[in-house]
C-alpha atoms as a PDB file:
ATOM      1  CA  UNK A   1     -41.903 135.020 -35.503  1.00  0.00           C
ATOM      2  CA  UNK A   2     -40.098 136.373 -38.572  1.00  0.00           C
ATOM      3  CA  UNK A   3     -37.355 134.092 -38.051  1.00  0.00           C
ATOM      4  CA  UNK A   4     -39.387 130.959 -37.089  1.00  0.00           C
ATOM      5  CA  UNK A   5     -41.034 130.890 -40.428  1.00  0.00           C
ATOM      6  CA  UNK A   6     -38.266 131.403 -42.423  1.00  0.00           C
ATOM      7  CA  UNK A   7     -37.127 128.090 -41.418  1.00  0.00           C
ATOM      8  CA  UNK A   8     -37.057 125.992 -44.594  1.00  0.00           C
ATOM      9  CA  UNK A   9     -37.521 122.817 -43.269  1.00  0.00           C
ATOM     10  CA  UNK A  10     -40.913 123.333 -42.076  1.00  0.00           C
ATOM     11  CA  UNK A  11     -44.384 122.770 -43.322  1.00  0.00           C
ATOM     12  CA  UNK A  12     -46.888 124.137 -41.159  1.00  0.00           C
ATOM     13  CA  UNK A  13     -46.453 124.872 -38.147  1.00  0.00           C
ATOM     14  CA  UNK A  14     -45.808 123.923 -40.856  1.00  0.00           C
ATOM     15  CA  UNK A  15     -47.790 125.280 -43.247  1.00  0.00           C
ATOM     16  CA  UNK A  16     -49.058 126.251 -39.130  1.00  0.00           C
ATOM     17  CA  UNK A  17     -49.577 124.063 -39.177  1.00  0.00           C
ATOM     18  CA  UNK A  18     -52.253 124.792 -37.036  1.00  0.00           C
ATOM     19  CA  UNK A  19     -54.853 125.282 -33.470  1.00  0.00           C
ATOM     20  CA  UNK A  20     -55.580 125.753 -29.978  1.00  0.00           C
ATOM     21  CA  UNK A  21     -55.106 123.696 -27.367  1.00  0.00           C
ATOM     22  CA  UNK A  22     -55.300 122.418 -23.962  1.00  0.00           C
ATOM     23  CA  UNK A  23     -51.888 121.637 -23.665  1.00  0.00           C
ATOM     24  CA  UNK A  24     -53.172 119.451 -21.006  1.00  0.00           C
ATOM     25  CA  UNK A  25     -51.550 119.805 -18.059  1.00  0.00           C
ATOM     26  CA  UNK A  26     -49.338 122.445 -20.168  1.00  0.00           C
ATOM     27  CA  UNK A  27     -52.068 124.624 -19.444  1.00  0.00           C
ATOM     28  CA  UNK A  28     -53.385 123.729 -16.191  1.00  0.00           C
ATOM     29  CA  UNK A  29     -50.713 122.135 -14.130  1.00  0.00           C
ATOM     30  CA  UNK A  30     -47.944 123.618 -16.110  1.00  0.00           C
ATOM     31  CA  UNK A  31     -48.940 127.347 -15.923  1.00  0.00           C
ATOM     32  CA  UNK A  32     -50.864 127.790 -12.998  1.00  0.00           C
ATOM     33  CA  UNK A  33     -53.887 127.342 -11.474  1.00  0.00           C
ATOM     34  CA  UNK A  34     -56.068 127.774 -13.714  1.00  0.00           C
ATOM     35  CA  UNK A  35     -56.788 125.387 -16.409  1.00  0.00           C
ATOM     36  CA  UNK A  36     -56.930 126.379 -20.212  1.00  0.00           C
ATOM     37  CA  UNK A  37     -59.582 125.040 -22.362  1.00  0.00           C
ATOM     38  CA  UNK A  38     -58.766 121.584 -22.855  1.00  0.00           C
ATOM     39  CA  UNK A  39     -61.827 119.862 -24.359  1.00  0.00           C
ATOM     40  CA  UNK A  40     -61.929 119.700 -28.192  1.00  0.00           C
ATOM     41  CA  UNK A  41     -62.458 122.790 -30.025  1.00  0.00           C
ATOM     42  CA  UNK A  42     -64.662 122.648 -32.978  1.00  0.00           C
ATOM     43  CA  UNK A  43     -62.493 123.250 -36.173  1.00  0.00           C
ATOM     44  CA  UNK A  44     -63.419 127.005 -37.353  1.00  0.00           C
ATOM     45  CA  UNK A  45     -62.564 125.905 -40.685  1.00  0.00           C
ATOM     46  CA  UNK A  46     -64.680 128.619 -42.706  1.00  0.00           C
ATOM     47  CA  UNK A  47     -61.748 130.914 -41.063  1.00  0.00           C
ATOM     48  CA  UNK A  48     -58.708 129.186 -42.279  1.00  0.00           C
ATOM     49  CA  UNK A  49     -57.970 132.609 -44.801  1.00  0.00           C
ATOM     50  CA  UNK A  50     -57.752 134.713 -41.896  1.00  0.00           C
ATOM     51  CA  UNK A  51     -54.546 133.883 -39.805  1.00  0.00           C
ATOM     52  CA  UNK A  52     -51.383 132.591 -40.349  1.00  0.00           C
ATOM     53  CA  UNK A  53     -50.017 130.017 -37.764  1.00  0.00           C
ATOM     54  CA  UNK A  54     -47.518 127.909 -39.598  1.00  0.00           C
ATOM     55  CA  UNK A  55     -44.670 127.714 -41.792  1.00  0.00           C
ATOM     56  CA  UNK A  56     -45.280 127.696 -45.693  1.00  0.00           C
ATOM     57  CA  UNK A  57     -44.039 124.224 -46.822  1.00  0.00           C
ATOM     58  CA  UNK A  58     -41.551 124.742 -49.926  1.00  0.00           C
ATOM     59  CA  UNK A  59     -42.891 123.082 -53.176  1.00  0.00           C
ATOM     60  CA  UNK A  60     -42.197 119.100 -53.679  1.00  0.00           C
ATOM     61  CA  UNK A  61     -44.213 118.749 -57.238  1.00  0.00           C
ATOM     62  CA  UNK A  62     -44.933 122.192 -58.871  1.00  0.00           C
ATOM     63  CA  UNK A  63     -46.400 122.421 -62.606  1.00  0.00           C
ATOM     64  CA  UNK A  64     -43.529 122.632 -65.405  1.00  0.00           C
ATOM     65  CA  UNK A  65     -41.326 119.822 -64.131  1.00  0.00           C
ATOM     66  CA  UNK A  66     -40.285 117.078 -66.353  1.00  0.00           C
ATOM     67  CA  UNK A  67     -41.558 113.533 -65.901  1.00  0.00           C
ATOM     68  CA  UNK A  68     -38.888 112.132 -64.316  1.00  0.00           C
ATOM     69  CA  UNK A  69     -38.918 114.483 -61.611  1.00  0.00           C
ATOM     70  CA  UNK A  70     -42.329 113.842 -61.196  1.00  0.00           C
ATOM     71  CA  UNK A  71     -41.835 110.184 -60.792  1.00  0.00           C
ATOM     72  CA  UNK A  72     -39.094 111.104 -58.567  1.00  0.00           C
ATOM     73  CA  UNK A  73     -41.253 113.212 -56.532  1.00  0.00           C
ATOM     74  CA  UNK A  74     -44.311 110.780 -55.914  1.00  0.00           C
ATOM     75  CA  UNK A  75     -41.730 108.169 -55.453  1.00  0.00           C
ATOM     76  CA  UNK A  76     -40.440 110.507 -52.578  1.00  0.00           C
ATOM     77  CA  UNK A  77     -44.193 110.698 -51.277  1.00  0.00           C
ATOM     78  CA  UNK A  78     -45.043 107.532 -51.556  1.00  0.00           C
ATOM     79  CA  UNK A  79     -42.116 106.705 -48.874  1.00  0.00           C
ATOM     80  CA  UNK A  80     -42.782 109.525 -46.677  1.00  0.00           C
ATOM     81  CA  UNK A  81     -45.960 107.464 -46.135  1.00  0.00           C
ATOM     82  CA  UNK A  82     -44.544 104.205 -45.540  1.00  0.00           C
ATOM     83  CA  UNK A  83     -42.511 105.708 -42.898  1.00  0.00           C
ATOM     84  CA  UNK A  84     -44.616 108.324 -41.339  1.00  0.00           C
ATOM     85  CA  UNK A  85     -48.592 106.283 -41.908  1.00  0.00           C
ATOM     86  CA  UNK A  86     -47.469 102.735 -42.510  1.00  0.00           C
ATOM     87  CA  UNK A  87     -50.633 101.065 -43.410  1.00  0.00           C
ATOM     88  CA  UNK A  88     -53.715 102.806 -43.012  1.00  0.00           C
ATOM     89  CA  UNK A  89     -55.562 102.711 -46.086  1.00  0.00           C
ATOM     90  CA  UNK A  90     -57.689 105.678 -45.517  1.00  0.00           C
ATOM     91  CA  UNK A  91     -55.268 108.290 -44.181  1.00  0.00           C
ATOM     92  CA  UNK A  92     -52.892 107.743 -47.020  1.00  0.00           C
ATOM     93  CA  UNK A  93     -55.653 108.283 -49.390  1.00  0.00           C
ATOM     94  CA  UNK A  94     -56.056 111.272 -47.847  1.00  0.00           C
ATOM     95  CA  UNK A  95     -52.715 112.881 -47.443  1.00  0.00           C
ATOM     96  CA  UNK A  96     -53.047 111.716 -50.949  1.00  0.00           C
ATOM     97  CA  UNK A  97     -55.955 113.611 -52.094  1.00  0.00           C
ATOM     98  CA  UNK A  98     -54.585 116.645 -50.058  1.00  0.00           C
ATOM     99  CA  UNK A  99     -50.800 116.408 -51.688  1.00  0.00           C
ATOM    100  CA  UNK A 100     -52.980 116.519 -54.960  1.00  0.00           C
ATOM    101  CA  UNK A 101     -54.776 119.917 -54.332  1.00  0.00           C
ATOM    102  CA  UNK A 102     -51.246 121.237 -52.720  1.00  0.00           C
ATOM    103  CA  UNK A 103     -48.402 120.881 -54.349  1.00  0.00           C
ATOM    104  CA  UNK A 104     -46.655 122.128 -51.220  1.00  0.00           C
ATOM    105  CA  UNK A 105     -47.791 119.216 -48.625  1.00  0.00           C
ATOM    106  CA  UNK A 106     -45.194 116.754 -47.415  1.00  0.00           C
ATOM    107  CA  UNK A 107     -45.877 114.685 -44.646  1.00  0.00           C
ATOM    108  CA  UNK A 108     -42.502 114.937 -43.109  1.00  0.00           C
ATOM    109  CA  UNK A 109     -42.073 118.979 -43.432  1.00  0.00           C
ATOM    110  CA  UNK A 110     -45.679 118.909 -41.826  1.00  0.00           C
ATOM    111  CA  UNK A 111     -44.496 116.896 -39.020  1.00  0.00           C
ATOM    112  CA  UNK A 112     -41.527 118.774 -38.202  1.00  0.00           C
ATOM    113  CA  UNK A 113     -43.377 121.824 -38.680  1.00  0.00           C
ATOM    114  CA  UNK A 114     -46.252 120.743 -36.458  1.00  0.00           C
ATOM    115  CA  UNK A 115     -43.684 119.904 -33.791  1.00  0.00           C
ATOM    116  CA  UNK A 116     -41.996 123.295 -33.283  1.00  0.00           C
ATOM    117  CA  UNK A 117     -44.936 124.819 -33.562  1.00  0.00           C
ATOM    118  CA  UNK A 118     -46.130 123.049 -30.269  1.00  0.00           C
ATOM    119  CA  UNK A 119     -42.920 123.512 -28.211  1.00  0.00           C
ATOM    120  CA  UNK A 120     -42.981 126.721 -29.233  1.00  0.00           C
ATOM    121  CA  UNK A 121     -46.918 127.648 -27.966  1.00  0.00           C
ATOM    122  CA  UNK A 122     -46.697 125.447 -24.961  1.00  0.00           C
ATOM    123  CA  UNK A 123     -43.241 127.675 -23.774  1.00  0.00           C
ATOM    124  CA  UNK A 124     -45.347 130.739 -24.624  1.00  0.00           C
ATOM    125  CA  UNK A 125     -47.998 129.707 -22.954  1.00  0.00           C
ATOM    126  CA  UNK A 126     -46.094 128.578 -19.529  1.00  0.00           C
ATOM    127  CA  UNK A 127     -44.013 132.205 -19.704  1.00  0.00           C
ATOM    128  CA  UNK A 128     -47.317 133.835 -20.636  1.00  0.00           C
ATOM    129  CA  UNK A 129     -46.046 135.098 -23.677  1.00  0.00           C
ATOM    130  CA  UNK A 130     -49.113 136.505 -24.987  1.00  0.00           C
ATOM    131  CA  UNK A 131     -47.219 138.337 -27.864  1.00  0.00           C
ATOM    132  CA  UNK A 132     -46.230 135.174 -29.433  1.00  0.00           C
ATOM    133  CA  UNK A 133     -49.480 133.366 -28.710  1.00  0.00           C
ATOM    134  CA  UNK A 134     -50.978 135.954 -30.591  1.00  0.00           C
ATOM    135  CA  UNK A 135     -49.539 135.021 -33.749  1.00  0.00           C
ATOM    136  CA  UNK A 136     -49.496 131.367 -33.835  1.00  0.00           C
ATOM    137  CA  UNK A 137     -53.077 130.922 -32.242  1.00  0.00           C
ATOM    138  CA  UNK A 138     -56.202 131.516 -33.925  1.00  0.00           C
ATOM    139  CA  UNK A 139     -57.946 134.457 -32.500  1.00  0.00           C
ATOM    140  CA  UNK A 140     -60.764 132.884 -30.188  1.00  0.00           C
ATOM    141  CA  UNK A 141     -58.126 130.318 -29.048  1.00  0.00           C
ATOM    142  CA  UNK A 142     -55.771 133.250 -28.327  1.00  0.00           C
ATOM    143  CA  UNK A 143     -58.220 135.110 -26.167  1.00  0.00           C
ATOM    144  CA  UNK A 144     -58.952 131.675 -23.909  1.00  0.00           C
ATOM    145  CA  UNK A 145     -55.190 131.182 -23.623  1.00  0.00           C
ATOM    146  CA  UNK A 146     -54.744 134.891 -22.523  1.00  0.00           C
ATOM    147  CA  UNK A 147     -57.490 134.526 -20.266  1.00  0.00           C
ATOM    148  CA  UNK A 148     -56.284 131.823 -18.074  1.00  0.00           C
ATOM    149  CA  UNK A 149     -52.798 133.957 -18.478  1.00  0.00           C
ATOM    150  CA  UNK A 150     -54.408 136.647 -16.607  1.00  0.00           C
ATOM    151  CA  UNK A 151     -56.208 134.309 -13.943  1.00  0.00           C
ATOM    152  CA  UNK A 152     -52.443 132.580 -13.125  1.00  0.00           C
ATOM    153  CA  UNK A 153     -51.031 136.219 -12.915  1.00  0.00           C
ATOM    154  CA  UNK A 154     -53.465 137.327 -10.876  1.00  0.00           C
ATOM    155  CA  UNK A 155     -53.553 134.670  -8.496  1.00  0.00           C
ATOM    156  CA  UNK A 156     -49.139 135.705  -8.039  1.00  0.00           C
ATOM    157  CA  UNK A 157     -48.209 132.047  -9.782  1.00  0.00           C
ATOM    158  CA  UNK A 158     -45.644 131.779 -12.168  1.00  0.00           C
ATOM    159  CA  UNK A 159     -44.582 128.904 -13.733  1.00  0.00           C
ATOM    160  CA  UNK A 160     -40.967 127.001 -13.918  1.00  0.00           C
ATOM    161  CA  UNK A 161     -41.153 125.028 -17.068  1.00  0.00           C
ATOM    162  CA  UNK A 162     -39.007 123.028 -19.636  1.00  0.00           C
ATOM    163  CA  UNK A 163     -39.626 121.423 -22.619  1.00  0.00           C
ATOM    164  CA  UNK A 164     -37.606 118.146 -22.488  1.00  0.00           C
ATOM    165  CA  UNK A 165     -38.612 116.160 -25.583  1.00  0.00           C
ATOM    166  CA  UNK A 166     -41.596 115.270 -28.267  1.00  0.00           C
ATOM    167  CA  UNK A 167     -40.525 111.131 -28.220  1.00  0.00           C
ATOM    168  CA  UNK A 168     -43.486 110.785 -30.617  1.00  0.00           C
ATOM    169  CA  UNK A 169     -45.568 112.740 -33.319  1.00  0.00           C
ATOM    170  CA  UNK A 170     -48.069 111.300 -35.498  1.00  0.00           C
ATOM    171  CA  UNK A 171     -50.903 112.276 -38.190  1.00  0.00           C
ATOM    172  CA  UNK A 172     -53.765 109.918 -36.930  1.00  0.00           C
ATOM    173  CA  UNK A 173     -56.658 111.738 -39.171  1.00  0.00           C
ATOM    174  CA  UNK A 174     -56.895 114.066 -42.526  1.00  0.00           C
ATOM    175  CA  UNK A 175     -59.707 114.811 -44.635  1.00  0.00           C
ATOM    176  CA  UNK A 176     -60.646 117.284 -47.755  1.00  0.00           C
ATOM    177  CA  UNK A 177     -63.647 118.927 -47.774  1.00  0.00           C
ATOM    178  CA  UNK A 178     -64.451 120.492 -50.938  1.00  0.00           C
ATOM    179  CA  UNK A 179     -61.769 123.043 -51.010  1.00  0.00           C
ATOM    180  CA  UNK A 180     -60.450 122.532 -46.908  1.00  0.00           C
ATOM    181  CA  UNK A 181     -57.875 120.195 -45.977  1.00  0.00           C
ATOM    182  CA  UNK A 182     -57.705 119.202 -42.107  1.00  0.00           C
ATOM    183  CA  UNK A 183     -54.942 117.212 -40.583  1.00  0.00           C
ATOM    184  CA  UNK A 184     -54.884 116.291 -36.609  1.00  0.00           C
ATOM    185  CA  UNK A 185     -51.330 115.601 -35.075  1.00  0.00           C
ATOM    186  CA  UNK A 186     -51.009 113.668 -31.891  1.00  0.00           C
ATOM    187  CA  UNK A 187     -48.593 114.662 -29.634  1.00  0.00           C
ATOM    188  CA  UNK A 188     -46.802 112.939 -27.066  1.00  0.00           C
ATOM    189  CA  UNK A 189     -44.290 115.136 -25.220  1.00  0.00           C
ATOM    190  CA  UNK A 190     -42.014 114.823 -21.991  1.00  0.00           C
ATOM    191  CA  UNK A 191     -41.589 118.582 -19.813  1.00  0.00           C
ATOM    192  CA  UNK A 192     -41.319 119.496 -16.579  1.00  0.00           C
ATOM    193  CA  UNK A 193     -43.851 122.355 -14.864  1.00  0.00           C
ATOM    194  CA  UNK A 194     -43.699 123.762 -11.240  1.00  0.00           C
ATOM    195  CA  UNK A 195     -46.201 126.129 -10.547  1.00  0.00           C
ATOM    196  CA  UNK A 196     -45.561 128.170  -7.329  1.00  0.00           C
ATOM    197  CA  UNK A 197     -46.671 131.348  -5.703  1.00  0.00           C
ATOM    198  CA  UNK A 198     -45.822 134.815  -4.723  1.00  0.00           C
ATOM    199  CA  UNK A 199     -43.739 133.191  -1.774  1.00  0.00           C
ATOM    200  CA  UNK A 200     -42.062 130.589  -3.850  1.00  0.00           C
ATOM    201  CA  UNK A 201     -43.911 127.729  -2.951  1.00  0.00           C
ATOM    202  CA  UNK A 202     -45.047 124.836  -4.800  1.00  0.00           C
ATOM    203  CA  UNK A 203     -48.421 124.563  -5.982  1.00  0.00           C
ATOM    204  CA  UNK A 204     -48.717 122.667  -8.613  1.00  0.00           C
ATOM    205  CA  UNK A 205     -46.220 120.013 -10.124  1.00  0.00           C
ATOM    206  CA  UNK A 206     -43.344 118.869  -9.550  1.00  0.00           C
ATOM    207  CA  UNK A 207     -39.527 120.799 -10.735  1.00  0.00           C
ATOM    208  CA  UNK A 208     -37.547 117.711 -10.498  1.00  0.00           C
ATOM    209  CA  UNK A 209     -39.724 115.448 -12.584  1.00  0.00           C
ATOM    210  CA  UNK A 210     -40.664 114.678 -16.560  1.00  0.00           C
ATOM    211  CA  UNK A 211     -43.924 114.309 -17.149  1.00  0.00           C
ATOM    212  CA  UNK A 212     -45.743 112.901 -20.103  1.00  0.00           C
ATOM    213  CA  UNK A 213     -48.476 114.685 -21.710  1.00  0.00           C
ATOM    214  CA  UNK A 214     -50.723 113.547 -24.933  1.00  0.00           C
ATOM    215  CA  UNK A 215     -52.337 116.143 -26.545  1.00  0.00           C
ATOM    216  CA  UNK A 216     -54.456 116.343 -30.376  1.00  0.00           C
ATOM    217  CA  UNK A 217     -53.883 119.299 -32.205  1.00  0.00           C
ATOM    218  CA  UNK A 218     -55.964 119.724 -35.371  1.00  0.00           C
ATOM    219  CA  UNK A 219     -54.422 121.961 -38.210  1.00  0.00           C
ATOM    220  CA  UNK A 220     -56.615 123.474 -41.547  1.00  0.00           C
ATOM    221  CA  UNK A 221     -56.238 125.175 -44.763  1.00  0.00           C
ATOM    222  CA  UNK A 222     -58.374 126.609 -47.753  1.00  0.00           C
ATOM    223  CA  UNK A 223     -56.315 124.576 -50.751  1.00  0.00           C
ATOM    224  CA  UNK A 224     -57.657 127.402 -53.168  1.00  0.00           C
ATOM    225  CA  UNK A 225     -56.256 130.034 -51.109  1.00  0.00           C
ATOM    226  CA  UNK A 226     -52.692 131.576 -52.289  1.00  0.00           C
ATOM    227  CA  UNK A 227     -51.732 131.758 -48.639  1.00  0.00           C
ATOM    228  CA  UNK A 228     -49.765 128.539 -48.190  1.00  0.00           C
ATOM    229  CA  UNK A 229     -50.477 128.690 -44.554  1.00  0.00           C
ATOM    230  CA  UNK A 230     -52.135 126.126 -42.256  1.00  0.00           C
ATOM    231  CA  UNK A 231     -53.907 127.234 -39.211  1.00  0.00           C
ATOM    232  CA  UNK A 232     -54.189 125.265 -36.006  1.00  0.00           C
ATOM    233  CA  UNK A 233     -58.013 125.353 -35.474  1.00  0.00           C
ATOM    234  CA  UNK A 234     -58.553 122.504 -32.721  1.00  0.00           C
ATOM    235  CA  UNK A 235     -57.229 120.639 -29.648  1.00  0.00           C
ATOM    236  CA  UNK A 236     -57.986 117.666 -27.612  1.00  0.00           C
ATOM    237  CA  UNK A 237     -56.500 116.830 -24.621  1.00  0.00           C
ATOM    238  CA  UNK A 238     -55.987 113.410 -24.660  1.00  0.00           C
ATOM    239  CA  UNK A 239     -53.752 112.832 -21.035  1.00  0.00           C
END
């Protein structure tokens, strides 16, 4: 874990960015059996001080800096927008009005944060790598992903799975609340998931084919909290 958020490039996981998931399929048909919570998970966001899921996002605008690089810096924001919200009035106000309470927000570092983050729990969670669940899920989330770990392990499945791809990644909703900022990433990933048996045989899935899976993950953070972390609070399984 050490490693992964040294990486400079991302926010979240990104500022990790943040959750708890269904991983859709990722958790049912892709690990077993048994199906992991997929309906939405109401955002625990009077928690976000207490764990750190995500990578701290290196500062874009911090106080001191001349004018120019300033300019230069919402200039820079202003185009991350463009190319990562395009028009929606609302949402850009409020990566806007988060940006302005955290001088460490970017929506492109968030993004590419956000999207290790998820290959990296959905592999966990299809090897039933509880150790690094534990630190990139919030704790109540952790314990329903270990338990349906321990229900596929029991039952003598395992799981073949492989990541293939994340064609598309997108903020569709922010807000600030007081002092808590919320973003929720859609996901829209390609793997490939064979659950099968003590014996070897297939039970779920299919090891030769990519399937598509949508999935909402929700990521928060207290703004007047010196821990630059996000943390992924709520999932939605969307297909």
């Amino acid at each position: 874990m050490a490693e992964f958020l040294d990486i400079p490039t991302l926010v979240i996981i990104g500022i990790a960015v943040f959750v708890l998931l269904r991983l859709r399929s990722v958790l049912g048909t892709r690990t077993g059996n048994e199906r992991p919570p997929s309906s939405r998970i109401r955002p625990r966001l009077e928690r976000a001080e207490q764990e750190d899921v995500v990578v701290p996002l290196h500062p874009s605008n911090v106080p001191g800096q001349s004018d120019e690089n300033a300019a230069r810096a919402a200039r820079k924001f202003e185009a991350e927008l463009d190319r990562y919200v395009g028009t929606d009035k609302n949402l850009r106000k409020s990566l806007l009005e988060i940006a302005q309470v955290d001088s460490n927000f970017s929506p492109k570092t968030f993004l590419d944060g956000a999207g290790q983050a998820y290959e990296m729990i959905v592999t966990a969670f299809a090897r039933g790598d509880k150790a690094t669940l534990k630190d990139l899920l919030q704790r109540d989330v952790f314990e329903e992903f270990e338990s349906a770990i321990n229900a596929r392990e029991k039952a003598g499945h395992s799981v073949d799975f492989t990541f293939v791809g994340l064609p598309n990644i997108e903020i569709v909703e922010a807000e600030l609340e007081k002092r808590i900022a919320s973003i929720t990433i859609r996901f829209d990933a390609e793997i490939v998931s064979a659950t099968k048996d003590k014996a070897g045989k297939l039970v779920e899935g299919n090891e030769e084919q990519v399937v598509n899976i949508s999935d909402e993950w929700t990521f928060a953070r207290n703004t007047k909290s010196r821990d630059p972390n996000w943390k992924l609070v709520a999932t939605n399984q969307l297909s």
